[in-house]
N, C-alpha and C. Protein backbone atom coordinates (compact mmCIF):
# COMPACT_ATOMS: atom_id res chain seq x y z
N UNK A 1 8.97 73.24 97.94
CA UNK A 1 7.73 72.92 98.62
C UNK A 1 6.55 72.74 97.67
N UNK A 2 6.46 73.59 96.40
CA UNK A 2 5.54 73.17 95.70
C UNK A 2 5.04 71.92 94.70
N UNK A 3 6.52 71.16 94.58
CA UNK A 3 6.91 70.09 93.94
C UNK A 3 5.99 69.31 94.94
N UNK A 4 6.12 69.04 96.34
CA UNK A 4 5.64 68.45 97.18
C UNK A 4 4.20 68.07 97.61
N UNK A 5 3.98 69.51 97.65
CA UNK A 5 2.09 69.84 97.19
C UNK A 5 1.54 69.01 96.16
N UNK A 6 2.21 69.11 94.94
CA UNK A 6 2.02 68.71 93.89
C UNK A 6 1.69 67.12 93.78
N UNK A 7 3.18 66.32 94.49
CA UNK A 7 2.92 65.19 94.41
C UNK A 7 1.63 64.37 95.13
N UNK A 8 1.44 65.11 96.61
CA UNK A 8 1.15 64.38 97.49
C UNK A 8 -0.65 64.83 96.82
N UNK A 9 -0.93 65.67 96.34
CA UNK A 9 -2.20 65.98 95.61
C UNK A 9 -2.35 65.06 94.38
N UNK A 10 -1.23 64.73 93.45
CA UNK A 10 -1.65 63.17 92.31
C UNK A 10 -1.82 62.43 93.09
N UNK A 11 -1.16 62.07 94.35
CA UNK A 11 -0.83 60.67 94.93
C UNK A 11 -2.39 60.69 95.64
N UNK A 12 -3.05 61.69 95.98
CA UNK A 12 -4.31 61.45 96.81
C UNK A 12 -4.94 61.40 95.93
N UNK A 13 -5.53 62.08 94.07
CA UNK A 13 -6.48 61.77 93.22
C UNK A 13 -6.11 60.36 92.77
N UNK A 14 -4.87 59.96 92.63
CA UNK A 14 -4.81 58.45 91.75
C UNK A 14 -5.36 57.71 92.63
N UNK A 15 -5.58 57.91 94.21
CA UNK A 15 -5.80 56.72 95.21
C UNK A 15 -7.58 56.92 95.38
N UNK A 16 -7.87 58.15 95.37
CA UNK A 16 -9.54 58.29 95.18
C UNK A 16 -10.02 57.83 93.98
N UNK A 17 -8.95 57.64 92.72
CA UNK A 17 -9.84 56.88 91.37
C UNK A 17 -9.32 55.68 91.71
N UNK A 18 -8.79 54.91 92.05
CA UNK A 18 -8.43 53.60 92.77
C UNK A 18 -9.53 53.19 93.18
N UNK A 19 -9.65 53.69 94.60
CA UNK A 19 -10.81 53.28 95.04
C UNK A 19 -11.94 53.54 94.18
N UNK A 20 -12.37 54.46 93.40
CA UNK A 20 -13.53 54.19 93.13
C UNK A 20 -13.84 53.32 92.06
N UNK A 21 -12.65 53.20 91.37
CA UNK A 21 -12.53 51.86 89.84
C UNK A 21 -12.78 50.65 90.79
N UNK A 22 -12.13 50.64 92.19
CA UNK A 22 -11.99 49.18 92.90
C UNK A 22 -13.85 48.63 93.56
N UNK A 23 -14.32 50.03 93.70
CA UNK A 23 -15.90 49.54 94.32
C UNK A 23 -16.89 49.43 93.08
N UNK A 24 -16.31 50.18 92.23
CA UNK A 24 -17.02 49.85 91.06
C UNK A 24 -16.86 48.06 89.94
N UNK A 25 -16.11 47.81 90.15
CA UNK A 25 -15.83 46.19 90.25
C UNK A 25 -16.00 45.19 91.15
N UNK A 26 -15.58 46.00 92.03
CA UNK A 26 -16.24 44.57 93.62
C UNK A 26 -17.02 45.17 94.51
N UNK A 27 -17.40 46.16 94.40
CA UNK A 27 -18.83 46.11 95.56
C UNK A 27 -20.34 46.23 94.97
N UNK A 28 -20.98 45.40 95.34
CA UNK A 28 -22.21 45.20 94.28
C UNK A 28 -22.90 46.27 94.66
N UNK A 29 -22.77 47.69 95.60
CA UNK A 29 -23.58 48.41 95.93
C UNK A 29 -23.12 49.51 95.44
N UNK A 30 -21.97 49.82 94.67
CA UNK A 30 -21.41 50.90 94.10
C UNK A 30 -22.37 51.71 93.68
N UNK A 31 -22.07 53.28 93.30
CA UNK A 31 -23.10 54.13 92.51
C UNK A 31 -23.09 54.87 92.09
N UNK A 32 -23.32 55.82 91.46
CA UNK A 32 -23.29 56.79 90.77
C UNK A 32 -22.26 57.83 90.77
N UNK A 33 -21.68 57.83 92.58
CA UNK A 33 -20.48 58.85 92.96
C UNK A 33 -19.04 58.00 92.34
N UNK A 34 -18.75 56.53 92.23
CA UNK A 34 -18.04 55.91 91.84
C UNK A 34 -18.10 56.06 90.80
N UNK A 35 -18.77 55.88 89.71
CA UNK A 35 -19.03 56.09 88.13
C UNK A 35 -18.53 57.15 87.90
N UNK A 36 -18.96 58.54 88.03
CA UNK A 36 -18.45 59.81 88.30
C UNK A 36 -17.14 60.01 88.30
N UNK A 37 -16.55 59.39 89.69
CA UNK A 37 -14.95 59.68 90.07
C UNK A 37 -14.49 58.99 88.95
N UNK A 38 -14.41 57.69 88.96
CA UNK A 38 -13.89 56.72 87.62
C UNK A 38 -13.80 57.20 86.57
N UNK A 39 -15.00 57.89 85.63
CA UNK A 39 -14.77 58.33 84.74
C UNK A 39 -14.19 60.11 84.22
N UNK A 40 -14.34 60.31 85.76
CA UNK A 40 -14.09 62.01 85.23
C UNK A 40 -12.45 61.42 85.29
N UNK A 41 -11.29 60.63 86.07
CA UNK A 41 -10.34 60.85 86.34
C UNK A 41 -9.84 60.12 84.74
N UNK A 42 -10.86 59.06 84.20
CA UNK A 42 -10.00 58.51 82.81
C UNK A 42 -10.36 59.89 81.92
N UNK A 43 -11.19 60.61 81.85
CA UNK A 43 -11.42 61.57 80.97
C UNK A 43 -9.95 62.47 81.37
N UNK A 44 -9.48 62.53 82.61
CA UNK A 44 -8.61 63.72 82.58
C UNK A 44 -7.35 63.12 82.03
N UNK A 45 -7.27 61.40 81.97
CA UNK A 45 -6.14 61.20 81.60
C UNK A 45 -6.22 61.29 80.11
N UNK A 46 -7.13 61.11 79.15
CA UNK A 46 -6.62 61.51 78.05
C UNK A 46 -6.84 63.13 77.55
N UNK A 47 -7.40 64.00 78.21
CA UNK A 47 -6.73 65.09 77.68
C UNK A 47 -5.36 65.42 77.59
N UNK A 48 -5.22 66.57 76.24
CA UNK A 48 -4.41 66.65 75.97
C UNK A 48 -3.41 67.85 76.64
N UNK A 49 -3.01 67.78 77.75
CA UNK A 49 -2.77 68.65 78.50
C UNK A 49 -1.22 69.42 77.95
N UNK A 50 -0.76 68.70 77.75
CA UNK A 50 1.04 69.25 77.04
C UNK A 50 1.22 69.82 75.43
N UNK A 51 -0.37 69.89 75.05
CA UNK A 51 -0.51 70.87 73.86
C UNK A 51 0.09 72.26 73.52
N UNK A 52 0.88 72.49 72.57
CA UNK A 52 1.05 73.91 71.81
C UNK A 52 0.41 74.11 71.05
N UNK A 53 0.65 75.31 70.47
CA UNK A 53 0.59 75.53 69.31
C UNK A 53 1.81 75.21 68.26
N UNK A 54 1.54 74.65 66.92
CA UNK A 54 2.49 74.33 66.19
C UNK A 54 3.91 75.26 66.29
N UNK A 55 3.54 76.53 66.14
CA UNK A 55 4.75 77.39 65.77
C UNK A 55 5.13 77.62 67.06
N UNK A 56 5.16 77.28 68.22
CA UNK A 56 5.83 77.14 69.32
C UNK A 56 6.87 75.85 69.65
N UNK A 57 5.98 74.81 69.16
CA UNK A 57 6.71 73.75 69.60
C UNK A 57 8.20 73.29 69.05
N UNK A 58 8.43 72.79 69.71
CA UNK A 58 10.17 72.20 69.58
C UNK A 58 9.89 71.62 68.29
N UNK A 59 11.03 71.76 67.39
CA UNK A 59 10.77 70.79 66.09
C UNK A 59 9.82 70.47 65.44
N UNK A 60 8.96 71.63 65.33
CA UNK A 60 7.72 71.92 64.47
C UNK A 60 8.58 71.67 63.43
N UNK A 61 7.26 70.76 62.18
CA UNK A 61 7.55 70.90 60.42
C UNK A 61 7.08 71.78 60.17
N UNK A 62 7.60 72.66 59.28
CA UNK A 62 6.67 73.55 58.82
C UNK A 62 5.71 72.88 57.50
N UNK A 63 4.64 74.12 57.85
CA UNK A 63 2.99 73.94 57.19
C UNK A 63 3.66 73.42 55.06
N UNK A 64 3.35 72.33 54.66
CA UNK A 64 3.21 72.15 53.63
C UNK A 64 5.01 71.04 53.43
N UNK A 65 5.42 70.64 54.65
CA UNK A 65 6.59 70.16 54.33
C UNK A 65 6.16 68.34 53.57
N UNK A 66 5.05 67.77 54.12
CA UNK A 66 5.09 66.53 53.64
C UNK A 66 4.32 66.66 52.28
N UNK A 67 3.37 67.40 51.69
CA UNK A 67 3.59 67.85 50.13
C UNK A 67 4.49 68.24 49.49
N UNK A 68 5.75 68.84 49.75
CA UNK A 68 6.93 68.60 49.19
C UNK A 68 7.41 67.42 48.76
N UNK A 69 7.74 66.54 50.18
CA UNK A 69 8.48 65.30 50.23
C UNK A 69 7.83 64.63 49.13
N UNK A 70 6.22 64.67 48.86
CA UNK A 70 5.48 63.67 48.36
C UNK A 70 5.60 63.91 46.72
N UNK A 71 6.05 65.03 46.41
CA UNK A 71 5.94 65.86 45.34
C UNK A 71 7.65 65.57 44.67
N UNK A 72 8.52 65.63 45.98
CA UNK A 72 9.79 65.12 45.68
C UNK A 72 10.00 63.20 44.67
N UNK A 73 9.02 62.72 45.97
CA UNK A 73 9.19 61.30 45.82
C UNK A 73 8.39 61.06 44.19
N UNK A 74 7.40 61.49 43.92
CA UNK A 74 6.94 61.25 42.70
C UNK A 74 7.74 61.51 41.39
N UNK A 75 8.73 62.54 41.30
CA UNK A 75 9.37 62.22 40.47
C UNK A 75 10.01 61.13 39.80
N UNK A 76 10.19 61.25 38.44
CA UNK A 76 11.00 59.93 38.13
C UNK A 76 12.56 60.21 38.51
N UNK A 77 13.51 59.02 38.84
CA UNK A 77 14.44 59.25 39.04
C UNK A 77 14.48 59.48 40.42
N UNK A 78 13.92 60.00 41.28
CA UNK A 78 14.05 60.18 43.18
C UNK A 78 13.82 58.76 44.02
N UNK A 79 14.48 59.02 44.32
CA UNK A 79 14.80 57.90 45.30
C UNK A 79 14.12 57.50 46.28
């Protein structure tokens, strides 16, 4: 049931920034509440919401691995 909640709550914000991206392009009387919705919903899409911390995440490099590599590659003779 909460999966459900879930959806039907994106499916009603994507359709309220819809509309308000849509009056903000074609209705010449649009205003300030449209601007608002429009931009708070692109602001939420680029946060970064699926953030860790490094030493949590799946297939973290560890701290100082591409100064190695770089330190590797400079040698003479490495490939």
């Amino acid at each position: 049931m909460p999966g459900i909640c879930r959806c039907a709550a994106g499916a009603a914000l994507t359709a309220l920034w819809w509309w308000a991206a849509a009056r903000l392009l074609l209705a010449p009387d649009a205003g300030a509440l449209e601007g608002a919705v429009a931009a708070g919903g692109w602001g939420l899409s680029v946060l970064p919401v699926h953030c860790l911390p490094k030493a949590r995440a799946d297939g973290a490099l560890a701290a100082g691995r591409w100064r190695r590599a770089w330190r590797v590659a400079r040698k003479p003779g490495a490939e």
